[in-house]
N, C-alpha and C. Protein backbone atom coordinates (compact mmCIF):
# COMPACT_ATOMS: atom_id res chain seq x y z
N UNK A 1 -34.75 0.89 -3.70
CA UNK A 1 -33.58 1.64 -3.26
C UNK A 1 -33.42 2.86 -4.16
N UNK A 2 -33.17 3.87 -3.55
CA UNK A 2 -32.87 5.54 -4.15
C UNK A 2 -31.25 5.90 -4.56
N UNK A 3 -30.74 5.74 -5.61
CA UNK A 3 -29.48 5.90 -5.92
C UNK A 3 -29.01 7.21 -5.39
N UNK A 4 -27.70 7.59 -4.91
CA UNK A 4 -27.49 8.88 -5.09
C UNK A 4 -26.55 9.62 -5.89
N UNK A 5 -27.19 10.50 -6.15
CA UNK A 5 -26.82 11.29 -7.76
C UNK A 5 -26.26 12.53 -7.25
N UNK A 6 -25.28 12.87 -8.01
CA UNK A 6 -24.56 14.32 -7.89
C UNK A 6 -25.09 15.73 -8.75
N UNK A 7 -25.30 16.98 -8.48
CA UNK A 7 -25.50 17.48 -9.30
C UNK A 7 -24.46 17.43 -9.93
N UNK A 8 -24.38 18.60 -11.28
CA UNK A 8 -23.17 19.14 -12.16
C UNK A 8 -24.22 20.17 -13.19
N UNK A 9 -23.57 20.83 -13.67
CA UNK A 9 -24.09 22.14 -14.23
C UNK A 9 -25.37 22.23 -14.68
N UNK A 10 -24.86 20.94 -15.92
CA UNK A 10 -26.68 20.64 -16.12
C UNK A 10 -27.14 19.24 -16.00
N UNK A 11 -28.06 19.30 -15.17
CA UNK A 11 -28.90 17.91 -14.87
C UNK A 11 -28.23 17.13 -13.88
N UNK A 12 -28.09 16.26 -13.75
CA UNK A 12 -27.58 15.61 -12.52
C UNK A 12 -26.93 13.70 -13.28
N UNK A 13 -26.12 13.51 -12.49
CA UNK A 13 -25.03 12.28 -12.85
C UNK A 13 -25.62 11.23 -12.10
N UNK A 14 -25.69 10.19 -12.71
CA UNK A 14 -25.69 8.59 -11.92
C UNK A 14 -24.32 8.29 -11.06
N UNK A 15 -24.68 7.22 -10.51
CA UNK A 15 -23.30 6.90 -10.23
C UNK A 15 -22.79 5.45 -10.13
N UNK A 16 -21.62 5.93 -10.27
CA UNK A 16 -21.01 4.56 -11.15
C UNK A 16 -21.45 2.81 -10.11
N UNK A 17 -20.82 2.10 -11.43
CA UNK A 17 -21.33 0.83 -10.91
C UNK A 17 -21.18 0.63 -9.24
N UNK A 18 -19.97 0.73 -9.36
CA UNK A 18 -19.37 0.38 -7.58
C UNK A 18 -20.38 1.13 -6.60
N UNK A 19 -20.05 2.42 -6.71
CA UNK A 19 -21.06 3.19 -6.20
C UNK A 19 -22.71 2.05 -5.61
N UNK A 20 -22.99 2.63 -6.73
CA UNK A 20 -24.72 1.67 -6.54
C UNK A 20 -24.66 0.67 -6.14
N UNK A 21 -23.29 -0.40 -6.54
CA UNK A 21 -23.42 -1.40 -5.11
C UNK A 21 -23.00 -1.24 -4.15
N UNK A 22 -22.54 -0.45 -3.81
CA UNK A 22 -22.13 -0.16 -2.14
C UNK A 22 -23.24 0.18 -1.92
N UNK A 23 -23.93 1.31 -2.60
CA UNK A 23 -25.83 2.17 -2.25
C UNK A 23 -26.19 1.16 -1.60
N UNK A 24 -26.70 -0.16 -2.72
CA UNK A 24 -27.58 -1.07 -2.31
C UNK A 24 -27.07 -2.37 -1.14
N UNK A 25 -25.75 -1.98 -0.99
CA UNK A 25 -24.77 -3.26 -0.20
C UNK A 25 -25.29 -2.81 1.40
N UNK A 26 -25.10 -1.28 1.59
CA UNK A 26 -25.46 -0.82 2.68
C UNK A 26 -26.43 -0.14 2.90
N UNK A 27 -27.43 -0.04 2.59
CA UNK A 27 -29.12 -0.19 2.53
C UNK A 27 -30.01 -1.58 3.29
N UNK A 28 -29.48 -2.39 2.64
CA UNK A 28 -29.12 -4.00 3.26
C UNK A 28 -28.77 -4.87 4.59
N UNK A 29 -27.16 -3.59 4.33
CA UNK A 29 -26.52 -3.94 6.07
C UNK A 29 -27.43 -3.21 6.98
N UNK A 30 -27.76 -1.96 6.70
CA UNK A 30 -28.70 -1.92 7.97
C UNK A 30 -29.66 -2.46 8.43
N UNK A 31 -30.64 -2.91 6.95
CA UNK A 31 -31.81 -3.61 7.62
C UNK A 31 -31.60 -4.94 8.00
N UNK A 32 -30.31 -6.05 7.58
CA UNK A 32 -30.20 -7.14 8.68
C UNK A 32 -29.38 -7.12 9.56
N UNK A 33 -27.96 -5.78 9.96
CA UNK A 33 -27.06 -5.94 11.09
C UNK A 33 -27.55 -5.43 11.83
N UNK A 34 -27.88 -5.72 12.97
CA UNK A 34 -28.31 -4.51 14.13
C UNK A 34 -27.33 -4.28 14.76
N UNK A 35 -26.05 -4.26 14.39
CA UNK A 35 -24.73 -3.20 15.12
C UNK A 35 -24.84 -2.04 15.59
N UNK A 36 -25.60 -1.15 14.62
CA UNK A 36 -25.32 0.43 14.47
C UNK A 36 -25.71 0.69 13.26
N UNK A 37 -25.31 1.84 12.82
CA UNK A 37 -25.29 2.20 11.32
C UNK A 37 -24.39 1.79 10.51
N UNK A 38 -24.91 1.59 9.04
CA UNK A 38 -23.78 0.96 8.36
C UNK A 38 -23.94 2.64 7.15
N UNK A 39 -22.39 2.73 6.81
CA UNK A 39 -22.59 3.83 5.93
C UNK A 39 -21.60 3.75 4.70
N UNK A 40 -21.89 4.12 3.69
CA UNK A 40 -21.28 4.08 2.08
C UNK A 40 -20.40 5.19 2.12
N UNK A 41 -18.72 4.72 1.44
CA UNK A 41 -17.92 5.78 0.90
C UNK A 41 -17.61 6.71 2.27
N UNK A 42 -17.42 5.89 3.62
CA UNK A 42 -16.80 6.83 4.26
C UNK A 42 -15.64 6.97 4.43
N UNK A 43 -15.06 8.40 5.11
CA UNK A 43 -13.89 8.87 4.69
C UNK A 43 -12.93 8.49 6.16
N UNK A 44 -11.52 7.92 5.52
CA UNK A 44 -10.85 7.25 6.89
C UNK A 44 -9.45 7.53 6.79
N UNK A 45 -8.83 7.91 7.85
CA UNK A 45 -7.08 8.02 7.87
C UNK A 45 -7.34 9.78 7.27
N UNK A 46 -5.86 10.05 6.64
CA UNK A 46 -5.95 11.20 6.47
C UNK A 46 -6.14 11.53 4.95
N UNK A 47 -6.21 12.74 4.02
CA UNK A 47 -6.35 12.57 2.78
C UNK A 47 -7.88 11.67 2.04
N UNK A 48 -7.95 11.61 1.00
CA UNK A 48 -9.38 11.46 0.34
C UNK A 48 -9.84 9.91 0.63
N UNK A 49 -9.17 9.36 1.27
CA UNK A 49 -8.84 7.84 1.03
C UNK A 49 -10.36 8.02 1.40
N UNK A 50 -11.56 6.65 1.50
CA UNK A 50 -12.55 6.36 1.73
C UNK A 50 -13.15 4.82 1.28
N UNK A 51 -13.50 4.30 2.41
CA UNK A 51 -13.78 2.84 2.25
C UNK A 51 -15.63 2.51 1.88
N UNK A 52 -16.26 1.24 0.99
CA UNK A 52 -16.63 1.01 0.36
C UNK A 52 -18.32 1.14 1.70
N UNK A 53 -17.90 0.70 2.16
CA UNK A 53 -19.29 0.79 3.19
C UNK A 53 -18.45 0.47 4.71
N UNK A 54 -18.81 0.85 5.49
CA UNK A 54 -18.40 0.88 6.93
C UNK A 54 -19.52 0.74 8.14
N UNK A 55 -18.96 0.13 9.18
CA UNK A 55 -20.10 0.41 10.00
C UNK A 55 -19.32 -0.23 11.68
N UNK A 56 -20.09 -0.80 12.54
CA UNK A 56 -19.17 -1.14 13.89
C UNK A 56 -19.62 -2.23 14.16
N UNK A 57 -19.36 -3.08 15.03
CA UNK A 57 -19.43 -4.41 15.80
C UNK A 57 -19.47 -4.88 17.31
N UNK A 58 -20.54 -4.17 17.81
CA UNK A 58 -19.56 -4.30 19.54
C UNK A 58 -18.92 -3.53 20.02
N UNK A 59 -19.06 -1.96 18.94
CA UNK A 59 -17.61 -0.78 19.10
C UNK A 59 -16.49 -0.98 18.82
N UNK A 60 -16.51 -2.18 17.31
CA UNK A 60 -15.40 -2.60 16.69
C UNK A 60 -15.66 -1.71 15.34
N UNK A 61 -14.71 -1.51 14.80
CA UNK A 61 -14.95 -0.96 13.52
C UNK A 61 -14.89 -2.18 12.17
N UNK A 62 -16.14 -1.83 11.54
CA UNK A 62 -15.88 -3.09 10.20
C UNK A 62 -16.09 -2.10 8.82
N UNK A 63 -15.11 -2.45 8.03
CA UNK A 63 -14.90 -2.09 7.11
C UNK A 63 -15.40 -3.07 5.51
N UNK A 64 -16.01 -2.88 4.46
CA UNK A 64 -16.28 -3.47 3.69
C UNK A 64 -15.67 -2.87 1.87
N UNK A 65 -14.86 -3.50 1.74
CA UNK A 65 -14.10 -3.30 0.18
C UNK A 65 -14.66 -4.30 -0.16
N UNK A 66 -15.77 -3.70 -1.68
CA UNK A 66 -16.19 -4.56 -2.90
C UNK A 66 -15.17 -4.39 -3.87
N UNK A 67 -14.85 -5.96 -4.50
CA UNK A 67 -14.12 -5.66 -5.46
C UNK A 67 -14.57 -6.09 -6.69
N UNK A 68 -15.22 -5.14 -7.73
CA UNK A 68 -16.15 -5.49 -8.89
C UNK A 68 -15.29 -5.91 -9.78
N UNK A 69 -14.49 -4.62 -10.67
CA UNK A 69 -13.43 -5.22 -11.62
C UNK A 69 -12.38 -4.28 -11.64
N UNK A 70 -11.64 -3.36 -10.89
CA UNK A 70 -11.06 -2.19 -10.62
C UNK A 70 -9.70 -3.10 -11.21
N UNK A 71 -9.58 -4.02 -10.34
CA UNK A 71 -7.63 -4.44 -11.12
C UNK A 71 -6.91 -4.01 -10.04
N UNK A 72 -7.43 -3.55 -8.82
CA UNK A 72 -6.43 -3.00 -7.24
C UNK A 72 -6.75 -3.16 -6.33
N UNK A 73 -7.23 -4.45 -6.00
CA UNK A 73 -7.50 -4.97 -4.78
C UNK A 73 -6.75 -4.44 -3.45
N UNK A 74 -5.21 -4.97 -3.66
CA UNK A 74 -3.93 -4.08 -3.10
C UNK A 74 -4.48 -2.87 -2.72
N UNK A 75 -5.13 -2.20 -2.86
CA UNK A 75 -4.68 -0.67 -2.93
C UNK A 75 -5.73 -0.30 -1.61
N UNK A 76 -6.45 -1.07 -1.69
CA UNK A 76 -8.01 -1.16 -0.31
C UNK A 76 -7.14 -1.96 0.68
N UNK A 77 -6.62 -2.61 0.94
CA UNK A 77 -6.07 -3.12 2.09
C UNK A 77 -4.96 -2.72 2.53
N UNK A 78 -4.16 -1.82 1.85
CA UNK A 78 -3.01 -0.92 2.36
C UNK A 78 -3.68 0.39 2.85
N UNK A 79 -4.81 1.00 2.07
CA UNK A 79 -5.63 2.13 2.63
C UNK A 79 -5.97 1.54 3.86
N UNK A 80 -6.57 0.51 4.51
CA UNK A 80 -6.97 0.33 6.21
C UNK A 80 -5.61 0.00 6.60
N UNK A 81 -4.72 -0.57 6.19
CA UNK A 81 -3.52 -0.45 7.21
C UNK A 81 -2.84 0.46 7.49
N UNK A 82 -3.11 1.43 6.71
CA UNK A 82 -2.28 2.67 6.67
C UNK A 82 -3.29 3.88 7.83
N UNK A 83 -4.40 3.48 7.67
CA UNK A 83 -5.25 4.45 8.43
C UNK A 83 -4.83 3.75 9.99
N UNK A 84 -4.57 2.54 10.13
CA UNK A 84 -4.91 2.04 11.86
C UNK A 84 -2.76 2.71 11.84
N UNK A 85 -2.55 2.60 11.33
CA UNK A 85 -1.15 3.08 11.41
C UNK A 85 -0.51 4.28 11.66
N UNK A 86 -1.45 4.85 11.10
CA UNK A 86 -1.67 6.39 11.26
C UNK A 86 -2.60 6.93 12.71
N UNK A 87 -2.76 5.77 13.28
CA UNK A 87 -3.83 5.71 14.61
C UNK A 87 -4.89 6.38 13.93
N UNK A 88 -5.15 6.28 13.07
CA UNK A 88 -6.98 7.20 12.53
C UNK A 88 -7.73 6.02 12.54
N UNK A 89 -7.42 4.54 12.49
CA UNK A 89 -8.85 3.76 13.03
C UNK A 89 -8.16 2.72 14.26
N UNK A 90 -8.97 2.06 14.84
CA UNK A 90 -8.62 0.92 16.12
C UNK A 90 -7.55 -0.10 15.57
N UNK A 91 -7.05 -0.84 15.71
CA UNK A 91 -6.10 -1.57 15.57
C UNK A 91 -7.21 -2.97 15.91
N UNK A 92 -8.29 -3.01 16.37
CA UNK A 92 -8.97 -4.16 16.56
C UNK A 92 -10.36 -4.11 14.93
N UNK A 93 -9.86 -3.14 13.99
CA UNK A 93 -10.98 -3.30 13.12
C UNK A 93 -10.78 -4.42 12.10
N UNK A 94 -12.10 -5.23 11.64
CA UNK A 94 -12.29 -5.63 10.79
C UNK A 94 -12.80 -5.05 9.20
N UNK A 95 -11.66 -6.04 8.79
CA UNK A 95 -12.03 -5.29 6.93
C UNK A 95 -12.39 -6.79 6.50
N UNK A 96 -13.24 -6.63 5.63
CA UNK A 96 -14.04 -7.87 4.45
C UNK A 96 -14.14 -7.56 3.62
N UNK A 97 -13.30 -7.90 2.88
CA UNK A 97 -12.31 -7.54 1.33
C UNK A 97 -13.89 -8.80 0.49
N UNK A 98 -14.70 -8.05 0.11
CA UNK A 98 -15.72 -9.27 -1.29
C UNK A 98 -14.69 -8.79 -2.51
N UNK A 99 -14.61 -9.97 -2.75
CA UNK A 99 -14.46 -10.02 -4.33
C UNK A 99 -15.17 -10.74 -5.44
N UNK A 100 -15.51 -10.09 -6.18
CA UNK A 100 -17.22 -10.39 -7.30
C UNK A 100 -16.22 -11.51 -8.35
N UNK A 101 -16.56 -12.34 -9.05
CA UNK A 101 -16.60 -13.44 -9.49
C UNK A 101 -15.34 -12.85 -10.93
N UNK A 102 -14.72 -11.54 -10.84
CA UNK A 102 -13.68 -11.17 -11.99
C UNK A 102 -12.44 -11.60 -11.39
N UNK A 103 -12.47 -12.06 -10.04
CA UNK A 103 -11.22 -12.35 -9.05
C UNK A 103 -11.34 -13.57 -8.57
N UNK A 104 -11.20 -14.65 -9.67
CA UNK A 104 -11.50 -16.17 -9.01
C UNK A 104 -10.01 -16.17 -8.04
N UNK A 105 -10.19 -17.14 -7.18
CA UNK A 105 -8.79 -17.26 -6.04
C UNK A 105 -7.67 -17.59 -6.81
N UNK A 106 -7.50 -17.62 -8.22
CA UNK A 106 -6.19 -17.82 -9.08
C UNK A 106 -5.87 -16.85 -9.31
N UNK A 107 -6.41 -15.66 -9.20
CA UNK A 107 -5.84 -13.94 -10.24
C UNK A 107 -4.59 -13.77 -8.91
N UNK A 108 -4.19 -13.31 -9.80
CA UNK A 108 -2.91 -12.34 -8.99
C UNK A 108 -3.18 -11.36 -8.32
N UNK A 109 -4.29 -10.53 -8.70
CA UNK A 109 -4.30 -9.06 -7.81
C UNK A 109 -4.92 -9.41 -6.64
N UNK A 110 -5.62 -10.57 -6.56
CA UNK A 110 -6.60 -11.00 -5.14
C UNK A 110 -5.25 -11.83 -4.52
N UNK A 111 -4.91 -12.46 -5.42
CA UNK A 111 -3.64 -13.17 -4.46
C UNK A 111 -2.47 -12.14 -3.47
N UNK A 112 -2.79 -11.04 -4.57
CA UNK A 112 -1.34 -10.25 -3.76
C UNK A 112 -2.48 -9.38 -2.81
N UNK A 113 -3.56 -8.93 -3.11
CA UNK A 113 -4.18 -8.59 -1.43
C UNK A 113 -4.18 -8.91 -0.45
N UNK A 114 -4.76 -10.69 -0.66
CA UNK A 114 -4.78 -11.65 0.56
C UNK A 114 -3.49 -11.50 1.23
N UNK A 115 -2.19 -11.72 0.37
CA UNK A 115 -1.18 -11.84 1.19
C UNK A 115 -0.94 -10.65 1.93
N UNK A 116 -1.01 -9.24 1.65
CA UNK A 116 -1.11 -8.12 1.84
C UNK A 116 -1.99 -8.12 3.58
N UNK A 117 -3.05 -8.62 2.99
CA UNK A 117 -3.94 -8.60 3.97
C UNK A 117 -3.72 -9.55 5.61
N UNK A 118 -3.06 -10.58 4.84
CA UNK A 118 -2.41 -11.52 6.47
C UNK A 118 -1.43 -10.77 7.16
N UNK A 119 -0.65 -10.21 6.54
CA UNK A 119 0.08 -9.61 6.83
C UNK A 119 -0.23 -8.20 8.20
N UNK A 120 -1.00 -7.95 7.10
CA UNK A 120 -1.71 -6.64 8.02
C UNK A 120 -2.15 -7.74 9.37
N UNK A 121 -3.06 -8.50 9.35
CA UNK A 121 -3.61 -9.19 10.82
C UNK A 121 -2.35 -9.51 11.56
N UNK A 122 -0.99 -10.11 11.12
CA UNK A 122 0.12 -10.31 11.58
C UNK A 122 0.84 -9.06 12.47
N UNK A 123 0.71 -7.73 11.67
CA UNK A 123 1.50 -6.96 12.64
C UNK A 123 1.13 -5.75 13.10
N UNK A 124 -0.64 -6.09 12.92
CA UNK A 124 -1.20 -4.59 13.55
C UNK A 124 -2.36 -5.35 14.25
N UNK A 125 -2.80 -6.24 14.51
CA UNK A 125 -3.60 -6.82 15.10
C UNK A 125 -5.15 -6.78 14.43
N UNK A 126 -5.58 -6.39 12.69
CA UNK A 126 -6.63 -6.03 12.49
C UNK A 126 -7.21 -7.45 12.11
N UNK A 127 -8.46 -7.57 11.74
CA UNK A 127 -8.97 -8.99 11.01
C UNK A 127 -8.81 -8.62 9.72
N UNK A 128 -8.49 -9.53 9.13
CA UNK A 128 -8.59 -9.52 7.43
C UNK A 128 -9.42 -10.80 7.17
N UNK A 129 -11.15 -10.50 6.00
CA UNK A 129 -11.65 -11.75 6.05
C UNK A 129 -11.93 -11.98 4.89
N UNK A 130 -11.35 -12.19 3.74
CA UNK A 130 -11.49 -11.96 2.40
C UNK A 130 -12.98 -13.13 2.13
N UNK A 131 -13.74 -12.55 0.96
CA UNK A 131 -14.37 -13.51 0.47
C UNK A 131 -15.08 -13.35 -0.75
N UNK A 132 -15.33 -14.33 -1.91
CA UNK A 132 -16.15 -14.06 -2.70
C UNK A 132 -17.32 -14.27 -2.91
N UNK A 133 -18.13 -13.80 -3.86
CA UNK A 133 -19.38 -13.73 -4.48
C UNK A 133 -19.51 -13.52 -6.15
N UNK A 134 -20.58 -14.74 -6.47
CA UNK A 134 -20.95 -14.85 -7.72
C UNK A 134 -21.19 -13.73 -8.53
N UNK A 135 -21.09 -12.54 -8.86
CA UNK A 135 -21.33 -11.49 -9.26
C UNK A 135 -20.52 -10.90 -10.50
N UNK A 136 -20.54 -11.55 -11.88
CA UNK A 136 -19.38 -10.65 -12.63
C UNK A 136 -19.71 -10.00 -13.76
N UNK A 137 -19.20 -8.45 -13.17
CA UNK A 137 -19.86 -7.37 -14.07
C UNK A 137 -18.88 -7.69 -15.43
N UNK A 138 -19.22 -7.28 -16.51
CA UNK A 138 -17.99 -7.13 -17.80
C UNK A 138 -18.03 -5.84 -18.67
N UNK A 139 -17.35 -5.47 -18.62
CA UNK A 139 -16.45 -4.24 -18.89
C UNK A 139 -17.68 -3.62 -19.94
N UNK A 140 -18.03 -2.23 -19.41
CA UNK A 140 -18.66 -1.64 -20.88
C UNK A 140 -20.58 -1.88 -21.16
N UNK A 141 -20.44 -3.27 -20.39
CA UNK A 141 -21.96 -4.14 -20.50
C UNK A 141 -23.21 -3.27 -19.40
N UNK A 142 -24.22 -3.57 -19.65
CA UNK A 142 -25.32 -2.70 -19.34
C UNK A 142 -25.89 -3.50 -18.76
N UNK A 143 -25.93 -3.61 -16.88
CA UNK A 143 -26.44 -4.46 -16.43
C UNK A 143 -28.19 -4.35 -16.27
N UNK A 144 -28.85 -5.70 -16.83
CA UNK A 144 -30.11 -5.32 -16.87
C UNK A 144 -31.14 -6.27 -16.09
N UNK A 145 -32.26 -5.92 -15.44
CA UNK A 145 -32.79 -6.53 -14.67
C UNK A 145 -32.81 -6.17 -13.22
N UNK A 146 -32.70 -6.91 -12.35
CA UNK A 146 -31.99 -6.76 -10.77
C UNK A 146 -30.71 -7.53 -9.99
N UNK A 147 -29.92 -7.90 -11.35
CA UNK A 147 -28.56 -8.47 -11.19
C UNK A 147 -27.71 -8.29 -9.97
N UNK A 148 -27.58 -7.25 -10.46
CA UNK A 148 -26.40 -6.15 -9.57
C UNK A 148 -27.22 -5.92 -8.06
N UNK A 149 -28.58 -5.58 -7.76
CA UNK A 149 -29.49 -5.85 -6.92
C UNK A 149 -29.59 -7.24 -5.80
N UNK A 150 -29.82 -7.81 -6.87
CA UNK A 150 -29.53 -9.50 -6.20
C UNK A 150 -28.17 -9.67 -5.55
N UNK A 151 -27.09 -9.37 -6.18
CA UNK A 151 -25.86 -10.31 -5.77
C UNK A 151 -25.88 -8.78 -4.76
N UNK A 152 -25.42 -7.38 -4.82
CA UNK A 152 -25.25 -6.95 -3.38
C UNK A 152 -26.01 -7.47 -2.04
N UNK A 153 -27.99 -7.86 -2.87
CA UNK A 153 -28.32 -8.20 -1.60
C UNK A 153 -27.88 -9.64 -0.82
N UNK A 154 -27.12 -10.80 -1.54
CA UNK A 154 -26.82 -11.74 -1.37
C UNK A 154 -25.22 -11.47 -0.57
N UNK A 155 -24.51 -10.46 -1.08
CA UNK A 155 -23.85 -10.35 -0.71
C UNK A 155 -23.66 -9.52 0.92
N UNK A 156 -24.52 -8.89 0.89
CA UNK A 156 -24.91 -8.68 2.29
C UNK A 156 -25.10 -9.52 3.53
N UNK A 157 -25.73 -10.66 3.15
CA UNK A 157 -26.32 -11.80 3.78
C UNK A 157 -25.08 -12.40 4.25
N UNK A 158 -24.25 -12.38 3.41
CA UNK A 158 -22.96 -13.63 3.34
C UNK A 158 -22.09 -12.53 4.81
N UNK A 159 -21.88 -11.15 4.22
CA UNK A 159 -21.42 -10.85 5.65
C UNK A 159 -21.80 -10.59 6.92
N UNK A 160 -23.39 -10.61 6.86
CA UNK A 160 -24.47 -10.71 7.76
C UNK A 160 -23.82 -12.27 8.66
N UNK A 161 -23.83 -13.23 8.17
CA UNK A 161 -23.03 -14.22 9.04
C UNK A 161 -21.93 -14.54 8.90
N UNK A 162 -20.56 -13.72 8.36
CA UNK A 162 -19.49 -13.74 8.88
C UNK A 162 -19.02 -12.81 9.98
N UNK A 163 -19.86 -11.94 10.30
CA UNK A 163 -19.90 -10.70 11.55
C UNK A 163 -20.30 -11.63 12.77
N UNK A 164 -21.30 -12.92 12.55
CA UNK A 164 -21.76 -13.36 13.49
C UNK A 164 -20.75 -13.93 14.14
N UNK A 165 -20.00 -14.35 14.35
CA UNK A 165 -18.78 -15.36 14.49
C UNK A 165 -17.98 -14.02 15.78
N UNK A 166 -18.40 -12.95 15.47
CA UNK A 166 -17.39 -11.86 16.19
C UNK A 166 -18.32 -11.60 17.51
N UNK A 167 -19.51 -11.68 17.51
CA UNK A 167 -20.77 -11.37 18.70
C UNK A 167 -20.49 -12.17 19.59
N UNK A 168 -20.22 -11.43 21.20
CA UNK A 168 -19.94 -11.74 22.12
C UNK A 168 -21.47 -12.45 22.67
């Protein structure tokens, strides 16, 4: 997989952790969803907002928020309710909130998403399908090997058959 890098004045920038797993999350989704295209960091609703990888279902829209170690889970599931609210996406889209192994189902910030997130299926009609994966980056640390590699591509897989469940 080919990271993508930004220029800047001199030489050119990596990009950050999240980044490269979304790169490699949706690199992945395309070669096992045959939906459509799946695409990284696209831009949704109005303003900069932009979700983690995206792609469709049947001409459903699915949305994918990784949550590595940010601390604002909240803040990705009010961004898609706010976009289908704003009529800028379908009211029938699915979002799949992963959360990497810094958000066991006891933390608070995944707790107050989820609830966040039923909510949203309650009064706009979207799916909310939260789930985790073994994956935990730690702050500062230099991931080495194909760690970060492995668990996006595992993590791919996992929503590779929770999409299945939606196929007519």
């Amino acid at each position: 997989v080919v990271y993508r890098t930004f220029p800047r004045k001199r030489g050119w920038i990596a990009l950050p952790l999240a980044d490269k797993f979304a790169t490699i999350l949706c690199a992945q989704l395309n070669k096992i969803v045959p939906t459509g295209k799946w695409n990284c960091n696209h831009h949704i609703g109005s303003g900069r907002a932009a979700v983690d990888v995206c792609g469709s279902l049947d001409g459903r829209p699915v949305f994918v928020e990784v949550e590595l170690r940010r601390d604002e889970p909240l803040t990705n599931v009010v961004k898609i309710w706010r976009a289908i609210d704003e009529k800028k996406q379908a009211k029938n889209a699915i979002l799949i909130h992963a959360f990497s192994g810094h958000y066991p189902a006891s933390n608070s910030h995944r707790i107050n998403a989820e609830f966040i997130g039923r909510h949203m299926e309650l009064l706009c009609g979207a799916t909310y399908i939260p789930i985790s994966f073994p994956f935990t980056p730690k702050k500062g640390a230099i991931i080495v090997g194909d760690y970060r590699r492995r668990a996006a591509l595992s993590l791919a897989s996992r929503i590779s058959d929770t999409l299945k469940q939606f196929v007519i």
